[in-house]
Structures are given as structure tokens and as C-alpha cells.
C-alpha atoms as a PDB file:
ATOM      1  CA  UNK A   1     -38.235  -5.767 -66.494  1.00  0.00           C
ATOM      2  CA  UNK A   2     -39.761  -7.705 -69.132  1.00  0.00           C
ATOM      3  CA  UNK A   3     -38.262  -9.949 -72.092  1.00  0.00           C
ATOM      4  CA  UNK A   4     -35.727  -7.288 -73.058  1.00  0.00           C
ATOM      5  CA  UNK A   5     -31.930  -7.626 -73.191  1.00  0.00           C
ATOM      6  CA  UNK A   6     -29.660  -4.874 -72.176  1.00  0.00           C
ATOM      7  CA  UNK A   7     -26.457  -6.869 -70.722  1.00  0.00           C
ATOM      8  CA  UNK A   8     -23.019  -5.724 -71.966  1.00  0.00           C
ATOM      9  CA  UNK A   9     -21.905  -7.592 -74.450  1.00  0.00           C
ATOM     10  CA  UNK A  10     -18.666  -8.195 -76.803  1.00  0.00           C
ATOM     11  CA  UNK A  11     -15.856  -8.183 -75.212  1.00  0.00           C
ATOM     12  CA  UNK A  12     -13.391  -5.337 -77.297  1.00  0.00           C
ATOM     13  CA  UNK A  13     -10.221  -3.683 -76.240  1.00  0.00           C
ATOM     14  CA  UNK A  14      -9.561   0.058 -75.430  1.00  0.00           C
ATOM     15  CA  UNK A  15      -6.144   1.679 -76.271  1.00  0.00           C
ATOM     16  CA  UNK A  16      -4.418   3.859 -72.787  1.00  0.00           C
ATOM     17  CA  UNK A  17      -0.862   5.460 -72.357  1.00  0.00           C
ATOM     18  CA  UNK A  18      -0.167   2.316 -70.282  1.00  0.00           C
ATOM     19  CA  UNK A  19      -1.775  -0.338 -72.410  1.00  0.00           C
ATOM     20  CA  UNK A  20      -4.298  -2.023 -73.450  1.00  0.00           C
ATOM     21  CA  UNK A  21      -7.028  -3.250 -71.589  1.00  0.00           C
ATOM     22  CA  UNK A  22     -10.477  -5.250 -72.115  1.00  0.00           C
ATOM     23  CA  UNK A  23     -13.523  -3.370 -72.564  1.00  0.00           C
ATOM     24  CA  UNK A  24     -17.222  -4.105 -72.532  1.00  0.00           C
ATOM     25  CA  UNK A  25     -20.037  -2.485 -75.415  1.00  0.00           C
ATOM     26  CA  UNK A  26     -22.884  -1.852 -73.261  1.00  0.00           C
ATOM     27  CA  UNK A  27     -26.032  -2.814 -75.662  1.00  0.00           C
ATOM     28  CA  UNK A  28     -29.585  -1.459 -74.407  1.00  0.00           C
ATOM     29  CA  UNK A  29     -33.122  -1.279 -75.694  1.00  0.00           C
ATOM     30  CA  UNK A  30     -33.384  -4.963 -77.806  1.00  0.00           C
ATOM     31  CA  UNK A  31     -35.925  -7.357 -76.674  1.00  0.00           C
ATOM     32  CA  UNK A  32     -39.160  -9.437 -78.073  1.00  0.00           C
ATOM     33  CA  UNK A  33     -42.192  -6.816 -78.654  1.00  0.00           C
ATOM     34  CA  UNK A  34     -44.461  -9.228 -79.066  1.00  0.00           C
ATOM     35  CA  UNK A  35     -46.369 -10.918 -82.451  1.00  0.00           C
ATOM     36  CA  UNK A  36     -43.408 -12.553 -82.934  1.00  0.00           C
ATOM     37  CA  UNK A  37     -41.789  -8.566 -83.593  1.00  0.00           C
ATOM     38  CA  UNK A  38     -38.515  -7.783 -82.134  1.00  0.00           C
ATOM     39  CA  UNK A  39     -36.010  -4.726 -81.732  1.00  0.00           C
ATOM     40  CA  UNK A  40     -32.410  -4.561 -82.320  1.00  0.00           C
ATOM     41  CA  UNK A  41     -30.391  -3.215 -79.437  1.00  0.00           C
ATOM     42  CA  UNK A  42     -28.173   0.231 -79.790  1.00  0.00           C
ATOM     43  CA  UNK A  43     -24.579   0.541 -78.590  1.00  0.00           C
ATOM     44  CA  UNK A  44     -24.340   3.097 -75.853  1.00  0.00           C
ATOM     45  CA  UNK A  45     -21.094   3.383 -74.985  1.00  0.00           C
ATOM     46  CA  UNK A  46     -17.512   0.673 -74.188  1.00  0.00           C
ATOM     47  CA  UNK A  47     -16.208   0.764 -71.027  1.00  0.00           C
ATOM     48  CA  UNK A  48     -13.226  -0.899 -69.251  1.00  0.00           C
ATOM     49  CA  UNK A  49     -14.956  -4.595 -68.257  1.00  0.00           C
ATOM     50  CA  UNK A  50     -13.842  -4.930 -64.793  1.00  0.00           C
ATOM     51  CA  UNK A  51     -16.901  -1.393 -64.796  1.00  0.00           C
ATOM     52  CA  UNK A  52     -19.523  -3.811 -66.108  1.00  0.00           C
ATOM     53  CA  UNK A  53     -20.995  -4.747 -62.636  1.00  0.00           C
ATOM     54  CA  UNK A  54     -21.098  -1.080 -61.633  1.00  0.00           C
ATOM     55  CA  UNK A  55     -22.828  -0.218 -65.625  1.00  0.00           C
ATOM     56  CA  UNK A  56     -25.327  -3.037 -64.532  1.00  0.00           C
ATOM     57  CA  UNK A  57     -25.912  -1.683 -60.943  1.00  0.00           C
ATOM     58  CA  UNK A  58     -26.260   1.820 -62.276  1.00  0.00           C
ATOM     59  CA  UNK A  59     -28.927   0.698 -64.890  1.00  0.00           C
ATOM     60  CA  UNK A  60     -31.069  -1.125 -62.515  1.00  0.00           C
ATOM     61  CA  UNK A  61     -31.234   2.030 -59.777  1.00  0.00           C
ATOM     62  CA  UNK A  62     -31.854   4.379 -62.630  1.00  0.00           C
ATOM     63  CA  UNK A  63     -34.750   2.523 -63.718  1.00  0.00           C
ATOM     64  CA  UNK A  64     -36.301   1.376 -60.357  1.00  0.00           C
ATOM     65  CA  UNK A  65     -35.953   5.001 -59.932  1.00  0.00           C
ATOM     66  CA  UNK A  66     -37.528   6.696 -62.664  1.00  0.00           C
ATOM     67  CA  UNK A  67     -39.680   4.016 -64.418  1.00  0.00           C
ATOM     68  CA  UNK A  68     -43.214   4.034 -64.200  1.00  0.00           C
ATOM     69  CA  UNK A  69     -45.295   1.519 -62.312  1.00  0.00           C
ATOM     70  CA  UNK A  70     -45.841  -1.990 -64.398  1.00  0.00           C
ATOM     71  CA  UNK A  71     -43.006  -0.503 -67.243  1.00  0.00           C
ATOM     72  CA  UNK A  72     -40.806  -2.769 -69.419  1.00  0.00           C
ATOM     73  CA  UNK A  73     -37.303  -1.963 -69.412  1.00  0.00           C
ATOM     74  CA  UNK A  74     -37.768  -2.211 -73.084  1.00  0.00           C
ATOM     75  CA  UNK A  75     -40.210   0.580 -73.445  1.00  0.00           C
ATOM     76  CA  UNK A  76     -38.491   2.820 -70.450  1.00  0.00           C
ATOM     77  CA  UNK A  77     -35.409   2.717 -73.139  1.00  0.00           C
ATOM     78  CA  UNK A  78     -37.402   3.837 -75.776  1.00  0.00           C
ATOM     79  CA  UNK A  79     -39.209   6.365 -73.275  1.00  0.00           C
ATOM     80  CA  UNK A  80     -36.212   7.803 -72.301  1.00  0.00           C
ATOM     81  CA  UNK A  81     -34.169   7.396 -75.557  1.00  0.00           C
ATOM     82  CA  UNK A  82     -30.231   6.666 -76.306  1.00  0.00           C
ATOM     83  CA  UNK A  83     -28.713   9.776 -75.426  1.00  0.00           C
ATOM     84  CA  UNK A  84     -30.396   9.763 -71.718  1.00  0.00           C
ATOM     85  CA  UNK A  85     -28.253   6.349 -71.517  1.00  0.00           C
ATOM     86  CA  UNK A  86     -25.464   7.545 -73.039  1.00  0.00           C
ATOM     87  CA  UNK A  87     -24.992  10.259 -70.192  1.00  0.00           C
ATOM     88  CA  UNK A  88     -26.050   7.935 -67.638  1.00  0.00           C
ATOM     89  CA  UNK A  89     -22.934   5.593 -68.323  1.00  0.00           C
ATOM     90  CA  UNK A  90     -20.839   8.005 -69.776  1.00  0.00           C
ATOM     91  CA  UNK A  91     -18.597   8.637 -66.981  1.00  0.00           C
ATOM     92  CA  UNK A  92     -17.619   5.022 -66.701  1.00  0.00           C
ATOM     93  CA  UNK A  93     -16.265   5.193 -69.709  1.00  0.00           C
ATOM     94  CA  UNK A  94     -13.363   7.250 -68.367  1.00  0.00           C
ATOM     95  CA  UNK A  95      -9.777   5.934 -68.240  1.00  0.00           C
ATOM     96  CA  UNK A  96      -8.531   9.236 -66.310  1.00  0.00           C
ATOM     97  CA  UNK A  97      -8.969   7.210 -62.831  1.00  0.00           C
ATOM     98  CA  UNK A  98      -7.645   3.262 -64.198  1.00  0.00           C
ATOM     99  CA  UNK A  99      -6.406   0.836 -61.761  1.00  0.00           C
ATOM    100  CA  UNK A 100      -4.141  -1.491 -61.960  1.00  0.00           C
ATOM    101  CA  UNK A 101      -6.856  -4.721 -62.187  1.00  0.00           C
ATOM    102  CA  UNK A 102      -8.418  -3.060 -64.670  1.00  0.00           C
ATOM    103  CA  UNK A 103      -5.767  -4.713 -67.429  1.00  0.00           C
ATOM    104  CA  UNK A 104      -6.463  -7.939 -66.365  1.00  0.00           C
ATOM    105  CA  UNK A 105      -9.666  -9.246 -68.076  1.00  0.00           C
ATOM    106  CA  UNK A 106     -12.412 -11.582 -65.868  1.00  0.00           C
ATOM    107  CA  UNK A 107     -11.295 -15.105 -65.249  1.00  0.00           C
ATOM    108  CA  UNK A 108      -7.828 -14.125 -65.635  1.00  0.00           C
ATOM    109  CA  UNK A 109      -4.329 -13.669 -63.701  1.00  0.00           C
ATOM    110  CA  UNK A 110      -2.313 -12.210 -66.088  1.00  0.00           C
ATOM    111  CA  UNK A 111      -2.467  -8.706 -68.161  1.00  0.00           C
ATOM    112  CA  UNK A 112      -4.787  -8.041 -70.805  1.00  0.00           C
ATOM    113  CA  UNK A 113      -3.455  -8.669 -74.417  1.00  0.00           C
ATOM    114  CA  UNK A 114      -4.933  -8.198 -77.854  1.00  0.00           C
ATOM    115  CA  UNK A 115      -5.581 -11.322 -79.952  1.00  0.00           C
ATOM    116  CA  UNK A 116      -7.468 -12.672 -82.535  1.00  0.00           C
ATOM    117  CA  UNK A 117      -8.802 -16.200 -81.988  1.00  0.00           C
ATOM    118  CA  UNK A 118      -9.159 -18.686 -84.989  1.00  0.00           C
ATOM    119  CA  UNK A 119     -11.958 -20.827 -84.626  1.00  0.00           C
ATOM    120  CA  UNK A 120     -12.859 -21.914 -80.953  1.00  0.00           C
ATOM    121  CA  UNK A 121      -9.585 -23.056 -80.066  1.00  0.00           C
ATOM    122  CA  UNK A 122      -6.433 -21.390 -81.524  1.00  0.00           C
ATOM    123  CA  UNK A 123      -5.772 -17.868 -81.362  1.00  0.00           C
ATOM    124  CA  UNK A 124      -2.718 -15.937 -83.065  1.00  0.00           C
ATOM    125  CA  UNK A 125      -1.282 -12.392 -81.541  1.00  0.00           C
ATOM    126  CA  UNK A 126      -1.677  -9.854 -84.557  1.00  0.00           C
ATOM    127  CA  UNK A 127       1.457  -7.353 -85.412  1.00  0.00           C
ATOM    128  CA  UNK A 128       1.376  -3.815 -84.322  1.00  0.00           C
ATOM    129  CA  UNK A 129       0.289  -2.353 -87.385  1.00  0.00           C
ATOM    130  CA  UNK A 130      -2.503  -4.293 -87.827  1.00  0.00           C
ATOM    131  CA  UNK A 131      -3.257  -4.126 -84.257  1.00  0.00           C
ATOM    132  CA  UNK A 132      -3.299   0.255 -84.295  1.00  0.00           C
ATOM    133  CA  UNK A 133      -5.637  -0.068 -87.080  1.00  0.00           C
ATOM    134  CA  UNK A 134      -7.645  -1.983 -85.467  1.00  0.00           C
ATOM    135  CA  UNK A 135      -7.873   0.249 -82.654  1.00  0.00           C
ATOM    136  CA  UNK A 136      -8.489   2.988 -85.267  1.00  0.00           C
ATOM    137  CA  UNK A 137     -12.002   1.021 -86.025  1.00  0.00           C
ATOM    138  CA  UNK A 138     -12.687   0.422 -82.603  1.00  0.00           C
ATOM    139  CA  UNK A 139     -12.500   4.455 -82.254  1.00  0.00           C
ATOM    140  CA  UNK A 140     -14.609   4.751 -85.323  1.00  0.00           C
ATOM    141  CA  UNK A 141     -16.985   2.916 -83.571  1.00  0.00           C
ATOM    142  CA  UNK A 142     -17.051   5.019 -80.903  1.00  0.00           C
ATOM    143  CA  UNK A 143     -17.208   8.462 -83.001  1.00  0.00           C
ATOM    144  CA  UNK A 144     -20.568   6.936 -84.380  1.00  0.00           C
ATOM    145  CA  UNK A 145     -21.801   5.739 -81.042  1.00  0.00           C
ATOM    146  CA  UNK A 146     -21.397   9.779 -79.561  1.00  0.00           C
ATOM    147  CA  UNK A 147     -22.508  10.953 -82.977  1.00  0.00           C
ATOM    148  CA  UNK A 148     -25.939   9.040 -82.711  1.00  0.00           C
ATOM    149  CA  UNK A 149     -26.083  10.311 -78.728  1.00  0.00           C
ATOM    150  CA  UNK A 150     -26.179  13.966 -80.085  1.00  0.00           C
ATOM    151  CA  UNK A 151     -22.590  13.873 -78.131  1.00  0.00           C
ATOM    152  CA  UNK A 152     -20.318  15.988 -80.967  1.00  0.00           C
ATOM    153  CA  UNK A 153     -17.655  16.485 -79.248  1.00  0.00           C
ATOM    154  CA  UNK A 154     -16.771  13.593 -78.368  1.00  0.00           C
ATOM    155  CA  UNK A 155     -17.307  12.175 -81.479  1.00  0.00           C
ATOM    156  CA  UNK A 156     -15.238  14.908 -83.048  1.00  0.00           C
ATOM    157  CA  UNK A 157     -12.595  13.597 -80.223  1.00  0.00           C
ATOM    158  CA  UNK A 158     -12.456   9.790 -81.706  1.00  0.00           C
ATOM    159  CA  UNK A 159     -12.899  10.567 -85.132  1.00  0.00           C
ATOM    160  CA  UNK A 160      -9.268  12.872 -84.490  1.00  0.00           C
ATOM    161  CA  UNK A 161      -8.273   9.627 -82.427  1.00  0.00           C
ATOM    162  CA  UNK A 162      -9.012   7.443 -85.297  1.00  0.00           C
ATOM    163  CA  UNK A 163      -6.660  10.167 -87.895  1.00  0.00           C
ATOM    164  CA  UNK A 164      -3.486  10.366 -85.945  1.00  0.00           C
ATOM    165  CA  UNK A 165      -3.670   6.483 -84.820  1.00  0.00           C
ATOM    166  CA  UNK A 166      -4.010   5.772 -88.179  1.00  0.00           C
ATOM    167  CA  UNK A 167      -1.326   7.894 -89.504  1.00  0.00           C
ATOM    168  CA  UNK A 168       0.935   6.018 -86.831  1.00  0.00           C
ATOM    169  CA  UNK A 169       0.177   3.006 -88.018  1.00  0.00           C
ATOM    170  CA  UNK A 170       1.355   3.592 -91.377  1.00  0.00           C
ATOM    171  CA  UNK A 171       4.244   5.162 -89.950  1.00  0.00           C
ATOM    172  CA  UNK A 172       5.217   2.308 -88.048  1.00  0.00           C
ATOM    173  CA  UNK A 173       5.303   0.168 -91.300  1.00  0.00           C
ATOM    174  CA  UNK A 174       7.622   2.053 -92.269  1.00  0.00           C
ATOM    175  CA  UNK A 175      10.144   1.449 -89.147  1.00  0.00           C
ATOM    176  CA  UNK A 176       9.264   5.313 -88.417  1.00  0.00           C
ATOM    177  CA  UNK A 177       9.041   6.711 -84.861  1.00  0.00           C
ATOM    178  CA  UNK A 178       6.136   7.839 -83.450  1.00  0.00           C
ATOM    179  CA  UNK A 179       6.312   9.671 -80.151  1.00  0.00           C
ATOM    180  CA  UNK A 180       3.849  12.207 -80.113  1.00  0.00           C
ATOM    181  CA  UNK A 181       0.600  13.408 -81.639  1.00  0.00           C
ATOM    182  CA  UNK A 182       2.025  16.320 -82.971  1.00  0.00           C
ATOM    183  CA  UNK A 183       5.393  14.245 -84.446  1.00  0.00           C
ATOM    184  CA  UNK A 184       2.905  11.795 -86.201  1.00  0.00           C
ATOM    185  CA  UNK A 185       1.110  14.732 -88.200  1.00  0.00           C
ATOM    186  CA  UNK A 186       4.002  16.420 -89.294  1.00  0.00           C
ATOM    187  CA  UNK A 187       5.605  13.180 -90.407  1.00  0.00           C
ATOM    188  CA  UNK A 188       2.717  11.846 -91.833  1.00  0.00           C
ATOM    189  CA  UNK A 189       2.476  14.866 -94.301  1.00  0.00           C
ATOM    190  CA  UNK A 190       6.150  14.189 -95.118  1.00  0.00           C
ATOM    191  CA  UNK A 191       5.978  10.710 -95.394  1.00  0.00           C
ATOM    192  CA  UNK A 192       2.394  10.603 -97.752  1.00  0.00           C
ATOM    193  CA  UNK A 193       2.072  13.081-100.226  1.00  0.00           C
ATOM    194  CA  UNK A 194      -1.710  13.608 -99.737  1.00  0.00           C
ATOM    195  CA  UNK A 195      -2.253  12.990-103.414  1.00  0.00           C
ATOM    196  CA  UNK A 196      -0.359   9.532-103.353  1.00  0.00           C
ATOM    197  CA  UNK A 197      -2.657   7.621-101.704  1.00  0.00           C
ATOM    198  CA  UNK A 198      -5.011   9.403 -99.976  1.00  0.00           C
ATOM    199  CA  UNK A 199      -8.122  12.076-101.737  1.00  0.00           C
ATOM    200  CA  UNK A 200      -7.664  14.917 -98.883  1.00  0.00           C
ATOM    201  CA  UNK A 201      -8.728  17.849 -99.829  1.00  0.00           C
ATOM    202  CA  UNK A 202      -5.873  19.865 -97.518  1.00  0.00           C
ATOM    203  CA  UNK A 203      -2.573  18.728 -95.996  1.00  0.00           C
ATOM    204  CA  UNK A 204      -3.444  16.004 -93.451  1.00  0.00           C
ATOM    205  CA  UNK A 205      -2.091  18.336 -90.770  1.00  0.00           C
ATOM    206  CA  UNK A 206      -4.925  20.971 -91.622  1.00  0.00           C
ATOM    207  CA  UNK A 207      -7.393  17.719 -92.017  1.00  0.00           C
ATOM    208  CA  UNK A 208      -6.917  16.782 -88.265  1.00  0.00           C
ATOM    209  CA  UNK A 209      -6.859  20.241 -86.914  1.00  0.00           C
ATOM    210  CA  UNK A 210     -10.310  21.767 -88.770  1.00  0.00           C
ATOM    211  CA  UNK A 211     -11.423  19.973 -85.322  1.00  0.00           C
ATOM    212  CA  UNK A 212      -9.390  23.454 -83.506  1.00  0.00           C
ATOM    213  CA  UNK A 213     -11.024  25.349 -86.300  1.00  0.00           C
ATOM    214  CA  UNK A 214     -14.289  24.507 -86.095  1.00  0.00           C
ATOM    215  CA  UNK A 215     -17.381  24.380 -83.495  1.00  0.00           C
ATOM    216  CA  UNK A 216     -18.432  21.208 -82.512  1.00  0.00           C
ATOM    217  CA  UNK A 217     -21.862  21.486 -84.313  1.00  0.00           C
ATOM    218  CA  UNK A 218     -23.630  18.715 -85.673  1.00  0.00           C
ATOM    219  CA  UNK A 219     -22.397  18.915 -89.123  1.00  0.00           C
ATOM    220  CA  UNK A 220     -18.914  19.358 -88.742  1.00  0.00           C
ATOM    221  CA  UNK A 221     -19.407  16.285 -86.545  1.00  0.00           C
ATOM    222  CA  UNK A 222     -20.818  14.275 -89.452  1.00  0.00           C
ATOM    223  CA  UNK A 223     -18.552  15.720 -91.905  1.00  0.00           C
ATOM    224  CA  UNK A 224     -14.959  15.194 -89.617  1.00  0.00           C
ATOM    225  CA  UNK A 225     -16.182  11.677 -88.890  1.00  0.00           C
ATOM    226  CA  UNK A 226     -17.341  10.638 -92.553  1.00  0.00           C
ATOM    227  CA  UNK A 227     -13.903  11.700 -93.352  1.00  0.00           C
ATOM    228  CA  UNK A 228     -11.900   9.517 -90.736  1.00  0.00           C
ATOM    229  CA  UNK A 229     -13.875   6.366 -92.029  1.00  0.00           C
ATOM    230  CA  UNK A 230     -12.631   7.207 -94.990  1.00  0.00           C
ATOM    231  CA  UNK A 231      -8.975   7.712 -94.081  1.00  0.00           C
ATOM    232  CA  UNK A 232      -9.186   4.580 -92.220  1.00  0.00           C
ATOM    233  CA  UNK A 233     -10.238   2.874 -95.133  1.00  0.00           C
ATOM    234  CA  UNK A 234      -8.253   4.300 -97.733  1.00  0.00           C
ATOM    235  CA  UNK A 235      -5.067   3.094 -94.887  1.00  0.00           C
ATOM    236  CA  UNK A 236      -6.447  -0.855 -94.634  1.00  0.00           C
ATOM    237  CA  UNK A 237      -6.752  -0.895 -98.316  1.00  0.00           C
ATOM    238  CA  UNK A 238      -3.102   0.937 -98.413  1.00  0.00           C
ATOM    239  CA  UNK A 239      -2.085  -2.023 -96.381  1.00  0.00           C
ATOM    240  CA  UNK A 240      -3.087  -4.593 -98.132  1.00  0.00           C
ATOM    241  CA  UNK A 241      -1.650  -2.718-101.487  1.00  0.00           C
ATOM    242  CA  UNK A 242       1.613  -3.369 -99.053  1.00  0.00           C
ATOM    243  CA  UNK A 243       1.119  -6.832 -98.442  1.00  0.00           C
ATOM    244  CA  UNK A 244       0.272  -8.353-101.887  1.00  0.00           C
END
């Protein structure tokens, strides 16, 4: 396959009804081009880890399959292009059909749990706020990843994921509950006066659903997700604000 590296790496979280559980960026197409030249690798798409054997044996078939005789990996990436990959591993990136060893991260016994390690050694469990907006980035992430794989809606789908899970982090700052989707909007609104803190344009209630109002072209993709960085920004900076 040539000096090219397209092994999942950094090992993230992803955010379920039942939990959290680890999760593996799948990173293709870097590798040494030779004259001393090299190419960064692109994020495709985070899947649950305990998947990453399966992402590994599906990338192999697809290119003994399809490559051509004497190819590089590297160049069959660039041949066939991100969004090709994206597709390819897209459906492991499901959590619709989770099992129950799919919380518990490799080389351990117990269930998955988001931390934040301090040096090699020491590690400290972060509070829930801190931890949602976290997971707000992580979706962020995401909503760029689909964006860049010509995949709108689903990065229209985690840039609304990164909204409301921001907007229930703040809430739960404030000791406020946060049952549902549609609860969090509504109280949001209440809560934060749009002009207090945040620059939206409308109500955040008609912010997050322009995504029902709107097809999921390719510039009401970029629009809706340049907006929930924003939001997410505007909240860590809010946060701090909170802190000092």
C-alpha cells in the first residue's frame, strides 16, 4: 500500500441516550510523497472504537477491490477522494444498533468514562457542564467533517446537535432541568434573552429550527454550521465570564 498512513487515530468520545462511549477518528489519505514532500491526512468520519477493526477490514477489501494494479493507497485516496470514504464508513458510524461492549473502551473491564488526563500520569473527571460543551465541539467537529464530504444533511444534523447541547449546558449551570430537546429550546429563550449574551439574529428557538425551514443545500449548510461555532463559542466564553 505504500508509505501512507490511514489508521484510526485519537481516541474521542461520542454522546448516546445511554452514555457515553469511546470513539475512534478514522484519518485517511496522509503519507510521504516523496522529495522529502508529505500530505496531511483528512478526518473521515468517528466511530464507536470497539468498530475500528471492522473500519480497517472494510478499507483494505475496498481497495484490494477497486485499486488499480501497482497503486498506493495514498494516491487511490486521492483517486477516489474524501466523500467516496466518507460513504464507505459511514454506516459504522451508527449508534442505532450499540451493544453493550461497545461502552467499554480496548484494554478495559469497566464502562467508558470521560476524562481529561494531566500530563502522562494523572487524570481529573471534568463537571457536566464542561463535559456537554465539550461534546458540543466534538459535534462541531463532526458538522465540518460531513460538510467537507458534500454530506449536508448531516452536517445540518450536528451543527442542530451542537445548538441544543449547548443550550443544555448552560442550562444545567443554572441547576435547570433539561429533559427534552424541545424543553431545552423553549427554556433557553426564557432563560437568555438573545441580546444578553448571544448576537442571534432571531429567537434561538427560530435559530435551531431554520434547519425544518430550510433545504439542506450547500449554503444553508455552511451558513447553519458557521452559526453553531459561533454559539458554541460565544457559550465557552459565557462560561468562563461565569467562572472568573
Amino acid at each position: 500500500m505504500g508509505n501512507t498512513r490511514w489508521l484510526p487515530l485519537d481516541s474521542i468520545a461520542i454522546k448516546v441516550k445511554k452514555g457515553i462511549l469511546p470513539a475512534t477518528q478514522i484519518l485517511l489519505g496522509g503519507g510521504v510523497i516523496g522529495d522529502g514532500a508529505g500530505r496531511v491526512s483528512d478526518k473521515i468520519v468517528k466511530i464507536p472504537s470497539k468498530r475500528a477493526p471492522l473500519a480497517l477490514k472494510t478499507i483494505l477489501n475496498d481497495y484490494e477491490a477497486h485499486a488499480n494494479e501497482g497503486e498506493y493507497h495514498i494516491d487511490y485516496y486521492q483517486r477516489q477522494g474524501k466523500p467516496y470514504f466518507y460513504e464507505l464508513l459511514k454506516s459504522l458510524a451508527s449508534t442505532d444498533n450499540l451493544v453493550d461492549s461497545d461502552f467499554i473502551d480496548w484494554g478495559h473491564d469497566e464502562t467508558f468514562k470521560t476524562e481529561i488526563g494531566v500530563g502522562e500520569c494523572a487524570g481529573v473527571t471534568i463537571d457536566l457542564v464542561s463535559t456537554l460543551l465539550l461534546e458540543s465541539e466534538e459535534r462541531l467537529a463532526s458538522g465540518t467533517e460531513a460538510f467537507e464530504a458534500d454530506a449536508y444533511s448531516d452536517s445540518i444534523y450536528h451543527s442542530y446537535s451542537a445548538l441544543v447541547n449547548t443550550a443544555k449546558a448552560l442550562l444545567v449551570s443554572e441547576g435547570l432541568k433539561t429533559n427534552t430537546q424541545a424543553g431545552i429550546i423553549k427554556d433557553f429563550d426564557e432563560k437568555y434573552p438573545q441580546a444578553a449574551h448571544f448576537n442571534l439574529e432571531n429567537s434561538f428557538q427560530e435559530t435551531v429550527y431554520a434547519m425544518n425551514e430550510n433545504a439542506p443545500t450547500k449554503d444553508f449548510a455552511q451558513s447553519y454550521l458557521t452559526l453553531a461555532v459561533k454559539f458554541v463559542k460565544d457559550a465557552f466564553a459565557l462560561r468562563e465570564k461565569n467562572n472568573d
